[in-house]
C-alpha atoms as a PDB file:
ATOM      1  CA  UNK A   1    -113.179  45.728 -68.941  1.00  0.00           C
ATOM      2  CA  UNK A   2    -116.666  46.361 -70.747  1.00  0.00           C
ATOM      3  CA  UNK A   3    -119.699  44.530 -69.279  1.00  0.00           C
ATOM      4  CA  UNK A   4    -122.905  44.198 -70.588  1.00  0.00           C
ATOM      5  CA  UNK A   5    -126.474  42.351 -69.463  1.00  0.00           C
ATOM      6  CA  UNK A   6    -129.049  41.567 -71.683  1.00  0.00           C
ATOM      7  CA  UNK A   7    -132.358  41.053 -69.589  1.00  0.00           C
ATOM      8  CA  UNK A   8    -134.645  40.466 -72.227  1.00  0.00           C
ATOM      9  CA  UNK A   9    -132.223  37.341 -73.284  1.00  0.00           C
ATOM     10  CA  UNK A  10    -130.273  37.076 -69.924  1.00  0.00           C
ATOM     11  CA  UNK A  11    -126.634  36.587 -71.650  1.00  0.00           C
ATOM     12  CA  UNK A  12    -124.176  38.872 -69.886  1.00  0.00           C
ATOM     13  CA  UNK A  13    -121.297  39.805 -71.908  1.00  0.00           C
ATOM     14  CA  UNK A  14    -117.704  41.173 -70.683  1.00  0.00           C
ATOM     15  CA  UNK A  15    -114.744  42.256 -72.732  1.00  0.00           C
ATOM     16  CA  UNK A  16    -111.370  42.380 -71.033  1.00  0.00           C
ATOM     17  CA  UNK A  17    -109.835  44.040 -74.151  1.00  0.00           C
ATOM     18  CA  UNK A  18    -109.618  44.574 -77.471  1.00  0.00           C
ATOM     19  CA  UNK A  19    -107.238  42.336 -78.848  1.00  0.00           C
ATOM     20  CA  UNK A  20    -108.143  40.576 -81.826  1.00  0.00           C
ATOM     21  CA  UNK A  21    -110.032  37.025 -81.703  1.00  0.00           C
ATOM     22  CA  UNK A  22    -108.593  34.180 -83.417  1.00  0.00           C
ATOM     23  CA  UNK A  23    -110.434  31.102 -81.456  1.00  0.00           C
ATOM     24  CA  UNK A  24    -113.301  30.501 -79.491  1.00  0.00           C
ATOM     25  CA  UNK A  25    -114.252  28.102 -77.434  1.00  0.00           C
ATOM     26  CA  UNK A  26    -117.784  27.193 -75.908  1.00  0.00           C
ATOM     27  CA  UNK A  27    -117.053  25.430 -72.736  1.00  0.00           C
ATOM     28  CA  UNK A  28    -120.547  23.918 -72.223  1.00  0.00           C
ATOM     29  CA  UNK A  29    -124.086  25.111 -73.465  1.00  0.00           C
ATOM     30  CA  UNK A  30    -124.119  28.511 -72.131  1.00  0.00           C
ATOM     31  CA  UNK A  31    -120.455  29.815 -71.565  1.00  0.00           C
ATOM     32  CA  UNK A  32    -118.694  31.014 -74.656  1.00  0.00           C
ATOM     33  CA  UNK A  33    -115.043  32.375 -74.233  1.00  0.00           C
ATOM     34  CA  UNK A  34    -112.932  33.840 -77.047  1.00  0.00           C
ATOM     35  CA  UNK A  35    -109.078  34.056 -76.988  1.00  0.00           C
ATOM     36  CA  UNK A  36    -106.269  36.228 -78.240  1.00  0.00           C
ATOM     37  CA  UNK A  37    -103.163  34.714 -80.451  1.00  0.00           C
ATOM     38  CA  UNK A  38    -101.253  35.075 -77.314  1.00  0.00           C
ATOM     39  CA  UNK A  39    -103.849  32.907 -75.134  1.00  0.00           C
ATOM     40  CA  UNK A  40    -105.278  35.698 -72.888  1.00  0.00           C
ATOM     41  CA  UNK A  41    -109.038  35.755 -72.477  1.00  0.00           C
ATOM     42  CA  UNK A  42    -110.876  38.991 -75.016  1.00  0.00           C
ATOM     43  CA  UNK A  43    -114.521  37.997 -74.374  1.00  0.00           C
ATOM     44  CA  UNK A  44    -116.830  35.704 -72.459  1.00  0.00           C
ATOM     45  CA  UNK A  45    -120.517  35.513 -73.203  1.00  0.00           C
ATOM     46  CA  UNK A  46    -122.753  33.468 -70.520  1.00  0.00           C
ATOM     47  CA  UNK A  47    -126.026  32.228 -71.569  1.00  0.00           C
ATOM     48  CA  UNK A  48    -129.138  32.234 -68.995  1.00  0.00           C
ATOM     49  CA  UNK A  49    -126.833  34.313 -66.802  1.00  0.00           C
ATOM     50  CA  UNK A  50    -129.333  35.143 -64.019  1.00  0.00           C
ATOM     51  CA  UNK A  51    -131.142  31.475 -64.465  1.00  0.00           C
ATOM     52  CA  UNK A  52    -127.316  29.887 -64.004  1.00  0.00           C
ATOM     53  CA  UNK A  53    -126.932  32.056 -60.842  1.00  0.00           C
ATOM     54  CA  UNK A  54    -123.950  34.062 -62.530  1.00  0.00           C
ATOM     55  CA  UNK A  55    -125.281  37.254 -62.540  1.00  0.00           C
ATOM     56  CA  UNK A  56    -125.955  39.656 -60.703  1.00  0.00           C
ATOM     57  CA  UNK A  57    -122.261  38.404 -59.400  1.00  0.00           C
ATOM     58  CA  UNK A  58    -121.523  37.648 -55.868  1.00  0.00           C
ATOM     59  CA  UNK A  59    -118.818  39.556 -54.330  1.00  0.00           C
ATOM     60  CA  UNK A  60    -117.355  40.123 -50.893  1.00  0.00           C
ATOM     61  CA  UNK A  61    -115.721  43.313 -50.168  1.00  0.00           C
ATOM     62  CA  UNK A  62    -112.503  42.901 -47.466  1.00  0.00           C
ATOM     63  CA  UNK A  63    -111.086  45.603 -46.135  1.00  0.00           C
ATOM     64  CA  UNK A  64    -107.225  45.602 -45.441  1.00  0.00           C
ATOM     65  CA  UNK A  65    -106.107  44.916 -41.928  1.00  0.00           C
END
């Protein structure tokens, strides 16, 4: 997976791999996701990333019991 954030613009762009992109779909003003023939997810961009709250992303790390 590639990642990529644009501060100047705030979109943050990730590629999960490099299959080739045959339709995209914007699921509301500021995500944009791009599919494979077979249906898997290539690329999302997100739009006012930081202003949306997406990035810098949120994780939790667990630690196995």
């Amino acid at each position: 997976m590639k990642t990529i954030y644009y501060p100047d613009d705030d979109i943050l762009y990730m590629r999960f791999n490099d299959k080739p992109i045959v339709r995209e779909v914007s699921h509301n003003w500021y995500i944009n996701m791009a599919y494979a023939a077979d249906g898997d997810l290539v690329e999302m961009t997100i739009l006012d990333a930081k202003k949306e709250g997406i990035y810098p992303a949120m994780t939790e790390d667990k630690q196995a019991a």
